[in-house]
C-alpha atoms as a PDB file:
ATOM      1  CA  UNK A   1      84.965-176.713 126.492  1.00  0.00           C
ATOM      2  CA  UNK A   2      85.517-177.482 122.786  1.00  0.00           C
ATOM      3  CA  UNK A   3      82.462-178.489 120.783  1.00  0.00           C
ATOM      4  CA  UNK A   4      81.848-182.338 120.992  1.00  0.00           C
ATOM      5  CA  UNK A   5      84.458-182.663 123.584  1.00  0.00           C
ATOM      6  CA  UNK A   6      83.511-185.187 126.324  1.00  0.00           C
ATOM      7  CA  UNK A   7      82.744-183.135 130.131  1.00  0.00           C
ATOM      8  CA  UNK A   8      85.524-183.980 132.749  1.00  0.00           C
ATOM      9  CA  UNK A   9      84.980-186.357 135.048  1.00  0.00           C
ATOM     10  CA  UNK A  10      87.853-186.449 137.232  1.00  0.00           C
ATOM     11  CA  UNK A  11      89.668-183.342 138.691  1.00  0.00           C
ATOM     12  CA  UNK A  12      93.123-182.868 140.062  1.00  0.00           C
ATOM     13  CA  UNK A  13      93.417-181.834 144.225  1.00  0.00           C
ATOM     14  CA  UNK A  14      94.421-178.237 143.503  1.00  0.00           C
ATOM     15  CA  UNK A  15      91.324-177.330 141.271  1.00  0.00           C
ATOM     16  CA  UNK A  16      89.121-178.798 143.819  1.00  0.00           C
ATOM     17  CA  UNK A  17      90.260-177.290 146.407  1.00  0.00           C
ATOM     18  CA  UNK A  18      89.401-173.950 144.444  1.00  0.00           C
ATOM     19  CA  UNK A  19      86.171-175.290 143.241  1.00  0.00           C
ATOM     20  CA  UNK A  20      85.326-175.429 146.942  1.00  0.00           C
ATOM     21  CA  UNK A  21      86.206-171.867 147.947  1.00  0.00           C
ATOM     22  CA  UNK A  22      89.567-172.242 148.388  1.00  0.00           C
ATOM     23  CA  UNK A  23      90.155-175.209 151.080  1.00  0.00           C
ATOM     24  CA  UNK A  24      93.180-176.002 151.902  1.00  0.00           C
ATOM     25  CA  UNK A  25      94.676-179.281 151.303  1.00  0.00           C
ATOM     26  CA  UNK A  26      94.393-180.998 154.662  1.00  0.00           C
ATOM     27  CA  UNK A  27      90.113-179.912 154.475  1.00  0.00           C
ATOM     28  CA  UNK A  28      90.144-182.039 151.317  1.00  0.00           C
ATOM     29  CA  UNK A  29      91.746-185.079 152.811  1.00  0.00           C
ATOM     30  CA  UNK A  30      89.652-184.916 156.042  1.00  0.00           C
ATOM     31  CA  UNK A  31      86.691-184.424 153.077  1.00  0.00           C
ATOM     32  CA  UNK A  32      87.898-187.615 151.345  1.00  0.00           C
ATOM     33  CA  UNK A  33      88.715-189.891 154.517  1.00  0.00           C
ATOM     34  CA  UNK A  34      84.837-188.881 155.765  1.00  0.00           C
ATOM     35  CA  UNK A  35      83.296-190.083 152.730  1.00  0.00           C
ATOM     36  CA  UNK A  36      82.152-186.647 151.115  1.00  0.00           C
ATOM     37  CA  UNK A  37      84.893-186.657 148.534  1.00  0.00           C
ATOM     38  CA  UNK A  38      85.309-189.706 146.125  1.00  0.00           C
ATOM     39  CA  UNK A  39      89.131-190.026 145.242  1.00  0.00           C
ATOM     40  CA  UNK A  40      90.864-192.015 141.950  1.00  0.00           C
ATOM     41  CA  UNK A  41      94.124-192.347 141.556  1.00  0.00           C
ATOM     42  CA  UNK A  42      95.861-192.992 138.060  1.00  0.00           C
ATOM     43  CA  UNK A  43      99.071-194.298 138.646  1.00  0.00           C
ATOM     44  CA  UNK A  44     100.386-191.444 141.338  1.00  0.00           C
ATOM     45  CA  UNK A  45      98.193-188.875 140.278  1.00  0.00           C
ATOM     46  CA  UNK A  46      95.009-188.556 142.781  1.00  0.00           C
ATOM     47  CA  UNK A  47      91.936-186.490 141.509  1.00  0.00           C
ATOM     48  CA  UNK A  48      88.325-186.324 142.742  1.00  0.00           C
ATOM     49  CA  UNK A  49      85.112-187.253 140.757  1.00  0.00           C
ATOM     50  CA  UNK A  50      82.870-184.710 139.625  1.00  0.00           C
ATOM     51  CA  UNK A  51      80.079-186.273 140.375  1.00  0.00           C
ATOM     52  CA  UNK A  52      81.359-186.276 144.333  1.00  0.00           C
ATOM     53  CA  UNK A  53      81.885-182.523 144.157  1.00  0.00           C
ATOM     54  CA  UNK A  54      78.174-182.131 142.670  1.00  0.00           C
ATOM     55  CA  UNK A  55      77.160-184.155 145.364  1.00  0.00           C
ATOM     56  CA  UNK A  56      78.660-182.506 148.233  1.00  0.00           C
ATOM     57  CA  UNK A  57      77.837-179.135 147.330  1.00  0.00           C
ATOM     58  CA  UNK A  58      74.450-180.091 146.977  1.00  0.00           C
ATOM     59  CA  UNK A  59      74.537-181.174 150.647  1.00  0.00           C
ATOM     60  CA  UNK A  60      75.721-178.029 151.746  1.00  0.00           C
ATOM     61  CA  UNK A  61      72.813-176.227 150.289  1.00  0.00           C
ATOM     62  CA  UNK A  62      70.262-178.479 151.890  1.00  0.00           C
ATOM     63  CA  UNK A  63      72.108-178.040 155.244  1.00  0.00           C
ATOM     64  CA  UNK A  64      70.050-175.202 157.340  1.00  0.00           C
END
C-alpha cells in the first residue's frame, strides 16, 4: 500500500475466497447467506467487507 493511501475496505469474491484458503465460490455464498460474510454490491459488482473477513477469522481461532 502506497504511503497515505486509505486501507481497503471492500474486497472482490475471488480475493476472498483466497484470503480464506482457497474456498471455492459456492463456500462463500453459503458463508454470506449464514451471516459470517457481510456482502456490498456496487452496481453489479459484489465484494465482501473487511471488517467481516477480520471477524470471521477471528471466530475460527476461538473455535476449539
Amino acid at each position: 500500500m502506497s504511503e497515505g493511501a486509505m486501507p481497503r475496505k471492500l474486497i472482490p469474491y475471488d480475493e476472498a475466497m483466497h484470503i480464506l484458503g482457497g474456498v471455492g465460490r459456492s463456500t462463500l455464498h453459503q458463508l454470506m447467506k449464514d451471516g459470517r460474510l457481510e456482502r456490498v454490491k456496487l452496481g453489479s459488482r459484489g465484494f465482501i467487507t473487511v471488517e467481516s473477513i477480520d471477524r470471521f477469522i477471528e471466530q475460527l481461532r476461538a473455535e476449539p
